[in-house]
C-alpha atoms as a PDB file:
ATOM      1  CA  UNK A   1      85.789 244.470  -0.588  1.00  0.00           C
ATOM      2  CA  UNK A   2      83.425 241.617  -0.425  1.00  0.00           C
ATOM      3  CA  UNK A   3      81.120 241.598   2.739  1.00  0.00           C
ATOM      4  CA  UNK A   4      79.293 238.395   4.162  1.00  0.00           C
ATOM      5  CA  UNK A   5      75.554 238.474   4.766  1.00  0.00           C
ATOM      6  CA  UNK A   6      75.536 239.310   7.872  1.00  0.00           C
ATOM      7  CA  UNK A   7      77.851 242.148   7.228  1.00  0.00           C
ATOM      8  CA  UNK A   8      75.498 243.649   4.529  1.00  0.00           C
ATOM      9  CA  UNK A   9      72.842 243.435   7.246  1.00  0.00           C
ATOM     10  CA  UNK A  10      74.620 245.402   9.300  1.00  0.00           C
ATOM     11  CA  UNK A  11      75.281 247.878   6.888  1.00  0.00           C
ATOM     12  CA  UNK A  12      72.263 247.755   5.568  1.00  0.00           C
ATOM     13  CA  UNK A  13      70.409 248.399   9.015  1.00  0.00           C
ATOM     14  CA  UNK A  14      72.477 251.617   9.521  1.00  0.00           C
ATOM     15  CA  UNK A  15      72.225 253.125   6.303  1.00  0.00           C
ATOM     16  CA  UNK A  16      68.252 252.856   6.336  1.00  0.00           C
ATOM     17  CA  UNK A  17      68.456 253.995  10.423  1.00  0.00           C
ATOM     18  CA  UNK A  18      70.999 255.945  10.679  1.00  0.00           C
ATOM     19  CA  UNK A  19      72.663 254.107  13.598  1.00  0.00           C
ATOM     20  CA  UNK A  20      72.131 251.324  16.132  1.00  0.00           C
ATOM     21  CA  UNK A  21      73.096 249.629  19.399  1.00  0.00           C
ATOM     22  CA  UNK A  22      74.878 246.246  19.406  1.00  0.00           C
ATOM     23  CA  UNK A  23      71.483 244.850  20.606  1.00  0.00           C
ATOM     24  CA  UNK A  24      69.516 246.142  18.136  1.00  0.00           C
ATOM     25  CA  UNK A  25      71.791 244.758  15.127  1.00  0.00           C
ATOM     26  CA  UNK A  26      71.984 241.376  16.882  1.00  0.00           C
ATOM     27  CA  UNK A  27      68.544 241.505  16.523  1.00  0.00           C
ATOM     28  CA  UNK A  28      68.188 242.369  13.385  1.00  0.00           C
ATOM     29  CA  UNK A  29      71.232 239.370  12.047  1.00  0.00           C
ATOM     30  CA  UNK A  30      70.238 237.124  14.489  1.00  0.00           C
ATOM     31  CA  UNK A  31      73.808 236.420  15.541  1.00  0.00           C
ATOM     32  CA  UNK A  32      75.600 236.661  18.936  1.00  0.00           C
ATOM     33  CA  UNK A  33      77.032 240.139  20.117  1.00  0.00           C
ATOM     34  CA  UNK A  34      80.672 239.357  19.860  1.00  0.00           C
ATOM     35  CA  UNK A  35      80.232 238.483  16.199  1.00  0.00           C
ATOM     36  CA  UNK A  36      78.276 241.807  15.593  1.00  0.00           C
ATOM     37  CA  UNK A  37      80.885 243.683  17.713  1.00  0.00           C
ATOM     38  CA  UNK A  38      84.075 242.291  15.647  1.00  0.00           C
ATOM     39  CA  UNK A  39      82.237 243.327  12.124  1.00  0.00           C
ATOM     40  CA  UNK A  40      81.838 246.665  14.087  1.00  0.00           C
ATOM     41  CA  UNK A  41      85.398 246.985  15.088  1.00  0.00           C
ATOM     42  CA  UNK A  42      87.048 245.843  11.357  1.00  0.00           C
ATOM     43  CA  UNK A  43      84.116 248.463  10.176  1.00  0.00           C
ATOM     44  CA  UNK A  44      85.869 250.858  12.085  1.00  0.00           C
ATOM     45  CA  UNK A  45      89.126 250.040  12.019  1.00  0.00           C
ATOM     46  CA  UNK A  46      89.975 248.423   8.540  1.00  0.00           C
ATOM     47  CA  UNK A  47      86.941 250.216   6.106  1.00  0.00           C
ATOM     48  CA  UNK A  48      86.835 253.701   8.728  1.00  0.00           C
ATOM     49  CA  UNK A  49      83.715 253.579   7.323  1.00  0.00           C
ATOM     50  CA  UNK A  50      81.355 253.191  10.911  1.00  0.00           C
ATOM     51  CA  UNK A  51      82.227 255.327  13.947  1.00  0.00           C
ATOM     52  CA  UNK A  52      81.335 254.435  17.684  1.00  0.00           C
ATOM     53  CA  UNK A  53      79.065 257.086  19.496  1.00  0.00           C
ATOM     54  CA  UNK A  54      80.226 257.407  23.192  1.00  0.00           C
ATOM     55  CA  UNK A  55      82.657 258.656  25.190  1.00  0.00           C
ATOM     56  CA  UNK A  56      82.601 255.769  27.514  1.00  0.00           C
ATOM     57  CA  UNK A  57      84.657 252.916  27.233  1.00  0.00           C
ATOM     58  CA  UNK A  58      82.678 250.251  27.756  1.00  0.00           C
ATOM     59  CA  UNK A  59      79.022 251.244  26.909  1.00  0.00           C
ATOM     60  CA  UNK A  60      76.708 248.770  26.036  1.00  0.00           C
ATOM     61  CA  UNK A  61      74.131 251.344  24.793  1.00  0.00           C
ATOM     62  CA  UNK A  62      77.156 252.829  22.523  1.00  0.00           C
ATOM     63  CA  UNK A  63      75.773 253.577  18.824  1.00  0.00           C
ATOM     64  CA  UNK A  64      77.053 253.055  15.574  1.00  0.00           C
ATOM     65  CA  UNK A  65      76.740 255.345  12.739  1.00  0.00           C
ATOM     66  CA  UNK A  66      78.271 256.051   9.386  1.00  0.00           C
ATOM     67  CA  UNK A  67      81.171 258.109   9.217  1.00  0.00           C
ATOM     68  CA  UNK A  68      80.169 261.640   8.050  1.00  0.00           C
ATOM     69  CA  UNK A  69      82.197 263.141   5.685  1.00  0.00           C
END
C-alpha cells in the first residue's frame, strides 16, 4: 500500500515516539484533526496496524500506538 505524505508523517511520528494524541500529530502534519483522525481510523481499521489507547469513547487525549504483536 502506497501512503500520502501526510500519512508517512503520521507513521513516521509514532514509530520514532511510540504514540501520540490527535493534537500532537496535527501538529506535527500541519493538517486539521478530522483529516488526522480519518488516516487514524483506516490505520486501524483497513492496515490494523495502529490501535487507539482509551477506554473512553470520545477522548480527545486518546493515544495512538502501533499494534504490538
Amino acid at each position: 500500500m502506497s501512503y500520502n505524505d501526510t500519512q508517512k508523517k503520521i507513521l513516521q511520528h509514532l514509530f520514532y515516539h511510540n504514540q501520540a494524541t490527535i493534537s500532537e500529530l496535527v501538529e506535527v502534519t500541519g493538517i486539521n484533526d478530522k483529516t488526522v483522525r480519518l488516516y487514524l481510523n483506516q490505520f486501524i481499521d483497513n492496515e490494523k496496524v495502529i490501535d487507539r489507547l482509551s477506554d473512553k469513547q470520545r477522548d480527545k487525549n486518546a493515544k495512538y500506538a502501533f499494534k504490538k504483536l
